[in-house]
Protein backbone atom coordinates (compact mmCIF):
# COMPACT_ATOMS: atom_id res chain seq x y z
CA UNK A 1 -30.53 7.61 20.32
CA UNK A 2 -28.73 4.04 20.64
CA UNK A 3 -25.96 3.63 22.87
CA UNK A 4 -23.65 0.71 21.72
CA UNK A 5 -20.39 -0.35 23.40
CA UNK A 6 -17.33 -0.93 21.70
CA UNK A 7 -16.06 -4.39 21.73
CA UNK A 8 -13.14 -5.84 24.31
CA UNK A 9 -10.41 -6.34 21.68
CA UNK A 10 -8.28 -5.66 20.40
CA UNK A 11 4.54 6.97 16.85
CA UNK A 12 6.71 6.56 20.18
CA UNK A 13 10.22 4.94 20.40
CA UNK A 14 9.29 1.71 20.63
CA UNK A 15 12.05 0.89 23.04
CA UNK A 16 10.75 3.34 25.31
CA UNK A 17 7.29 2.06 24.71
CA UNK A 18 7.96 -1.47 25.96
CA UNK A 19 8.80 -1.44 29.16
CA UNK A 20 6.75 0.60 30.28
CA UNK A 21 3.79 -1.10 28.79
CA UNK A 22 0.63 -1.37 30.49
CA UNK A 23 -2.25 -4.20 29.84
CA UNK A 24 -6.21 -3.93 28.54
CA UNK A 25 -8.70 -1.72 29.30
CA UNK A 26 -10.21 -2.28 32.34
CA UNK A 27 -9.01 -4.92 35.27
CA UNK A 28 -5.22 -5.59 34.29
CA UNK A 29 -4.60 -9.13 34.40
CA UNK A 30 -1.56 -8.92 36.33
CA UNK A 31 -1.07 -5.35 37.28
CA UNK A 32 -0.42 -2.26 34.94
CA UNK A 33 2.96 -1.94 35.38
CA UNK A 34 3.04 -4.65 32.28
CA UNK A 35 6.01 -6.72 34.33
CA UNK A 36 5.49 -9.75 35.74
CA UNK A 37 4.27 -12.10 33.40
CA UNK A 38 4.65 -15.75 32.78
CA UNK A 39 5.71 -15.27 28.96
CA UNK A 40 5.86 -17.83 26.48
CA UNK A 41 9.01 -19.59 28.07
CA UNK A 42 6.40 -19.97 31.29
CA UNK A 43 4.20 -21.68 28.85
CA UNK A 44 1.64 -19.19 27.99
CA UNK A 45 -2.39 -20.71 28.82
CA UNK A 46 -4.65 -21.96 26.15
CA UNK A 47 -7.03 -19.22 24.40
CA UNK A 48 -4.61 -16.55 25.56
CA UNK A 49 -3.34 -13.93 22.90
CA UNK A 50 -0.35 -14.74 24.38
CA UNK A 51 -0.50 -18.39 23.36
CA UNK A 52 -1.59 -17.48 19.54
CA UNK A 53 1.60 -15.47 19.64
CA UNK A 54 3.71 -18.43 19.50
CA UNK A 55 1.87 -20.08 16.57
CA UNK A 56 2.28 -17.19 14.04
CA UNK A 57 5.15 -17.53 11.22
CA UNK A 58 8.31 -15.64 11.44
CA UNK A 59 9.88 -14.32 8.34
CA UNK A 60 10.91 -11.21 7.18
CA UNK A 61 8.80 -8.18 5.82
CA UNK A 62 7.86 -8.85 2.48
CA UNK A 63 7.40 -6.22 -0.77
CA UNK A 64 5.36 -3.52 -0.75
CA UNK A 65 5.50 -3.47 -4.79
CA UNK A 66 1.93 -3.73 -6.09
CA UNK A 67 0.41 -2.33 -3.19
CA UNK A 68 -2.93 -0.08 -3.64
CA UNK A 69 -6.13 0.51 -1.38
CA UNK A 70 -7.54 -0.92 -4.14
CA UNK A 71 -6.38 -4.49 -4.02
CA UNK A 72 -8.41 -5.45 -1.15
CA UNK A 73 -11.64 -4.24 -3.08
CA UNK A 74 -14.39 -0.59 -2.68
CA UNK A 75 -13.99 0.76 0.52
CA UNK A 76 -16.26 -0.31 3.56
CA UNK A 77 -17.89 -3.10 1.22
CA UNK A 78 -21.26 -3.80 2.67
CA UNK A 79 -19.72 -7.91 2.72
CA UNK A 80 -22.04 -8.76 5.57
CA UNK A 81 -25.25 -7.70 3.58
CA UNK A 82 -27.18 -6.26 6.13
CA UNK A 83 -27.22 -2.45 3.38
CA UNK A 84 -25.32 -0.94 5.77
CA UNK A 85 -21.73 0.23 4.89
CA UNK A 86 -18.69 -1.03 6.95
CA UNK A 87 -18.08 2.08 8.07
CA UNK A 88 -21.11 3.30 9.44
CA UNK A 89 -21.53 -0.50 11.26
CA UNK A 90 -18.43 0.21 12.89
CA UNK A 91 -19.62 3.81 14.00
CA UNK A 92 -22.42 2.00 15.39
CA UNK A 93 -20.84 -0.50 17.27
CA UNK A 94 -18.39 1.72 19.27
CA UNK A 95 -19.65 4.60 19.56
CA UNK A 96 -22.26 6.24 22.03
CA UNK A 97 -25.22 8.48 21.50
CA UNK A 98 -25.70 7.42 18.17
CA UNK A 99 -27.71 9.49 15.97
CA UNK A 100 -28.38 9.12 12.44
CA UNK A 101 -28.72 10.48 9.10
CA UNK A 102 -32.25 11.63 8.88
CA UNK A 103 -34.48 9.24 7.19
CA UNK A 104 -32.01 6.56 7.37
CA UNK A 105 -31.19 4.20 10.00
CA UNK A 106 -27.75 3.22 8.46
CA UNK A 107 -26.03 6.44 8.22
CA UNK A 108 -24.25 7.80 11.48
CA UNK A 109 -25.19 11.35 11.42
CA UNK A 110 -23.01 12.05 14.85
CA UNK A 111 -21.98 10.22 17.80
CA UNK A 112 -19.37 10.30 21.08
CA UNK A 113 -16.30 7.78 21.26
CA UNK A 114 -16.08 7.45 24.51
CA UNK A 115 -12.67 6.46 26.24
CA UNK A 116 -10.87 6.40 22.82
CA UNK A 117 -8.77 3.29 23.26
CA UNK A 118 -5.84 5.38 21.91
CA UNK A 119 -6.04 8.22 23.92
CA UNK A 120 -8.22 7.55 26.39
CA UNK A 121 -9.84 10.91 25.69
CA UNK A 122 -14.07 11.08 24.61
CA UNK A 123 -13.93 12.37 21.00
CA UNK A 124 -17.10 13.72 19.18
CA UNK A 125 -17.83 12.19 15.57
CA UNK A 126 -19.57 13.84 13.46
CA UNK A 127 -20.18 13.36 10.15
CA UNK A 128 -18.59 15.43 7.36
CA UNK A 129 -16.31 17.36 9.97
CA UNK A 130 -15.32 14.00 11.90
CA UNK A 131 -12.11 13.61 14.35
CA UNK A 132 -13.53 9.88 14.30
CA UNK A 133 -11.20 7.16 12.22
CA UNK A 134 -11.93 3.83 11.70
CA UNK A 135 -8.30 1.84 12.08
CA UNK A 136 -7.58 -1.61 10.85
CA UNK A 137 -5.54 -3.03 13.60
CA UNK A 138 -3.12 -4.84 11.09
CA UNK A 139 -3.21 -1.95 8.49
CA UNK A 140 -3.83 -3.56 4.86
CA UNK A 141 -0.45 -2.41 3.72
CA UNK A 142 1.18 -4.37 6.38
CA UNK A 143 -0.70 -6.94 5.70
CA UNK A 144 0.12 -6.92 2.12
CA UNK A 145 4.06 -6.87 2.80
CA UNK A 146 3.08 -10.37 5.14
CA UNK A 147 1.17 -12.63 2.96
CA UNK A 148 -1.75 -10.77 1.68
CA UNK A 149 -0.03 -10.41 -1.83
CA UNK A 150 -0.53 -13.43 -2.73
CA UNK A 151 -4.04 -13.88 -1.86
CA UNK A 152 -7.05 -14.38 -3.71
CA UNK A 153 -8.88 -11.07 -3.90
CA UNK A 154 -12.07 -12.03 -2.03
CA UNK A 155 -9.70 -12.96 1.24
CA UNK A 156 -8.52 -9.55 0.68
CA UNK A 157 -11.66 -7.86 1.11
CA UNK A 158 -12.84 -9.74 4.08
CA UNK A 159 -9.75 -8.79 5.49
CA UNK A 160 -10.28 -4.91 5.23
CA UNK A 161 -13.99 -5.32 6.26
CA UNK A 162 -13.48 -7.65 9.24
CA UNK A 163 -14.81 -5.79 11.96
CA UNK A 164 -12.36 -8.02 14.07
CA UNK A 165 -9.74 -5.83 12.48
CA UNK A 166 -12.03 -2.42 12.98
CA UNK A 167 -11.87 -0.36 15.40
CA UNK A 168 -13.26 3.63 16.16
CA UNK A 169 -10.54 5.45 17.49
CA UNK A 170 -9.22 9.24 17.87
CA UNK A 171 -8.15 10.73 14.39
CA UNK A 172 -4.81 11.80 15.53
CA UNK A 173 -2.53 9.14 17.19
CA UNK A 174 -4.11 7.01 14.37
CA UNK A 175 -2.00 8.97 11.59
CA UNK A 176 0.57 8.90 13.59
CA UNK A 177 0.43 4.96 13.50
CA UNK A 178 0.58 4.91 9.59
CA UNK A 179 0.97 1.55 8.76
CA UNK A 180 3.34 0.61 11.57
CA UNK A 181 3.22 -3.29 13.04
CA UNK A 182 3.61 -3.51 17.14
CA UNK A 183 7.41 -3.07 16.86
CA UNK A 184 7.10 0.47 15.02
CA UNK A 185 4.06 1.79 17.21
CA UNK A 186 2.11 0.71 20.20
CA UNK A 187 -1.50 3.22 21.51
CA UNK A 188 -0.32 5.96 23.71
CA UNK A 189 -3.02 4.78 26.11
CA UNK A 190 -0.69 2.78 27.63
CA UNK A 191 -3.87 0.74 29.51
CA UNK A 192 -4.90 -0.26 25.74
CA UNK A 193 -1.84 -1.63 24.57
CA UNK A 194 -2.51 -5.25 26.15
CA UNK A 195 -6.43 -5.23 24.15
CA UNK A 196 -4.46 -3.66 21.08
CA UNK A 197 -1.46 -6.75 20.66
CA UNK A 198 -3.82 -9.11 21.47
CA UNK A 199 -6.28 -8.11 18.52
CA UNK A 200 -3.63 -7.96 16.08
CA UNK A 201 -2.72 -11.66 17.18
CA UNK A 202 -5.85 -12.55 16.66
CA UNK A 203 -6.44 -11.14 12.97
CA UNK A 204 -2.81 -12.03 12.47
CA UNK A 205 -3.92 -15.78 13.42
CA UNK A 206 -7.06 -15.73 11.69
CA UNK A 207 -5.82 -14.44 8.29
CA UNK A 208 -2.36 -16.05 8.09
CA UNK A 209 -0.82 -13.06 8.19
CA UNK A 210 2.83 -13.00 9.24
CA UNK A 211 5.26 -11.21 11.68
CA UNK A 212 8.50 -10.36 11.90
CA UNK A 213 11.08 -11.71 14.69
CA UNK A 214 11.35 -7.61 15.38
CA UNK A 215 7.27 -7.56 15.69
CA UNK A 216 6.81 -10.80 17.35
CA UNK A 217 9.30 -9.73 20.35
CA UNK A 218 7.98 -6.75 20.44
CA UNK A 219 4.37 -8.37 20.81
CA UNK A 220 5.63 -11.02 23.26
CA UNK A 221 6.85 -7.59 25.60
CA UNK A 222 3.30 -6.38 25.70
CA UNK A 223 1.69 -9.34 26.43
CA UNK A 224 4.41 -11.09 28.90
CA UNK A 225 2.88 -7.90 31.17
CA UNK A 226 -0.74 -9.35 31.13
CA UNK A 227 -0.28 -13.53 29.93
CA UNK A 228 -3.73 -14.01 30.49
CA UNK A 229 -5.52 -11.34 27.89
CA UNK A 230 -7.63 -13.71 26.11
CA UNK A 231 -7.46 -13.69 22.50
CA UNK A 232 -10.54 -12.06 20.87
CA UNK A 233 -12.48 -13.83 18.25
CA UNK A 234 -14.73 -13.21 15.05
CA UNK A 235 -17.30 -14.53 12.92
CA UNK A 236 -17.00 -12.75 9.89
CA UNK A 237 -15.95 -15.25 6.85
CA UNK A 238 -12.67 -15.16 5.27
CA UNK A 239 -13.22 -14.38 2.15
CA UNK A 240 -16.37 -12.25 0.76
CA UNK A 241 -18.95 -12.91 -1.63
CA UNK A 242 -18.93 -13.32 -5.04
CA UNK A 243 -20.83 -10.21 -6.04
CA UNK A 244 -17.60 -8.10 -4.56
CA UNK A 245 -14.48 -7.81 -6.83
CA UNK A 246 -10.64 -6.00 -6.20
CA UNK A 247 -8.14 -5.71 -8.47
C-alpha cells in the first residue's frame, strides 16, 4: 500500500456563497470567517493568489461554438511519459491507501480520498464502481470560451493534463459544478474555497486564460478573506509533445 498526500492547491447561489466564504484547508490565514482581508485596494503581497488576481485579463465570456472534449486531445494523455495515464497519476497523488491493479504498478485498483476538498467527507475509490472524479479546476470548456479557442492544439492538451489543474475530489458536488467559473460555483467545503480560487488563479495565470469582471470579483471575495494564500505553482510544460495530436 502507498499512502500519498494530495497537494496544497488549489451549485450554491453564489451571492450567498460569498460572504460567507471561508479560506484553505488547514490554518486560515486570517480567520475562517473569510472577512477581514487586505484586498487588492490594500495592495495584495507578492506570490499571493491574491496578487496574480490582479494581473489576469478582463473581458467577456467568449463562444462556446466549436467546443468538444476532443479539442484538447485523448483523454488523460500520458504527456509526462512516465506510461502511466493522467488519471491514474492523479489517483496516486491524492489519494490514500493506494492499491493497484494486480500486476501493474500504474493502475489504481482502489484507494480512500481522504478529507475530499469539496465535501470534506473521506470517499472510497474504487475502480470500475468509483464515487472518485478527477476535476479540472478551470473546466476545459471554460477555458475554451476564455482563450483556449484559439490555441495551438498541443497547449490544449497540456492544459487538460496539467496536474496543476487536477484534482481528486467527491463525484457529486463535482457534477454539480459543471463547467461553472468562481462566480457560478464555489466547493461547499467552505474551508476549501480559499485553496480552490487560488488554484484557478494560478492555472488561469499560467495558461493565459481569461476571466470575467463577474468571475474576477467574485474571486477577489474569496481571497480578500485570506490575502495571504500563496499562489500554487507547477512544472508541467505548456504545451505537450509532438507525438500527441487534438483536433
Amino acid at each position: 500500500m502507498v499512502t500519498v498526500r494530495r497537494y496544497g492547491m488549489v451549485g450554491l447561489a453564489v451571492g450567498a456563497l460569498l460572504w460567507s466564504a471561508g479560506c484553505g484547508l488547514g490554518e486560515p490565514s486570517t480567520g475562517s470567517d473569510g472577512a477581514g482581508g487586505q484586498g487588492a485596494k490594500g495592495g495584495a503581497a507578492a506570490g499571493t493568489a491574491l496578487a496574480a488576481l490582479e494581473t489576469l485579463t478582463v473581458k467577456e465570456e467568449g463562444s462556446k461554438d466549436g467546443y468538444g472534449r476532443e479539442r484538447f486531445g485523448s483523454a488523460w494523455a500520458d504527456v509526462d511519459g512516465n506510461s502511466c495515464g493522467t488519471r491514474d497519476d492523479i489517483l496516486k497523488r491524492d489519494l490514500a491507501e493506494v492499491e493497484y491493479k494486480d500486476g501493474d504498478d500504474c493502475v489504481v485498483a482502489s484507494g480512500v480520498l481522504k478529507d475530499d476538498p469539496y465535501s470534506g467527507e473521506d470517499v472510497e475509490f474504487r475502480r470500475g464502481a468509483s464515487k472518485v472524479d478527477i476535476d479540472h479546476l478551470v473546466s476545459l470548456s471554460d477555458a475554451w470560451k476564455k482563450g483556449a479557442s484559439e490555441w495551438e492544439p498541443a497547449k490544449r492538451i497540456a492544459f487538460a493534463n496539467d496536474p496543476l489543474n487536477l484534482l481528486a475530489v467527491n463525484a457529486s458536488p463535482n457534477r454539480a459544478k459543471g463547467d461553472g467559473d468562481a462566480a457560478k460555483w464555489l466547493p461547499p467545503n467552505k474551508t476549501y474555497r480559499c485553496a480552490y480560487v487560488a488554484g484557478q488563479v494560478a492555472v488561469k495565470k499560467k495558461y493565459e486564460v481569461w476571466v470575467t469582471a463577474g468571475e474576477r470579483d467574485a474571486m477577489r471575495t474569496i481571497l480578500d478573506g485570506c490575502p495571504e494564500e500563496k499562489l500554487p505553482e507547477g512544472d508541467a510544460p505548456t504545451e505537450a509533445p509532438d507525438r500527441f495530436r487534438a483536433k
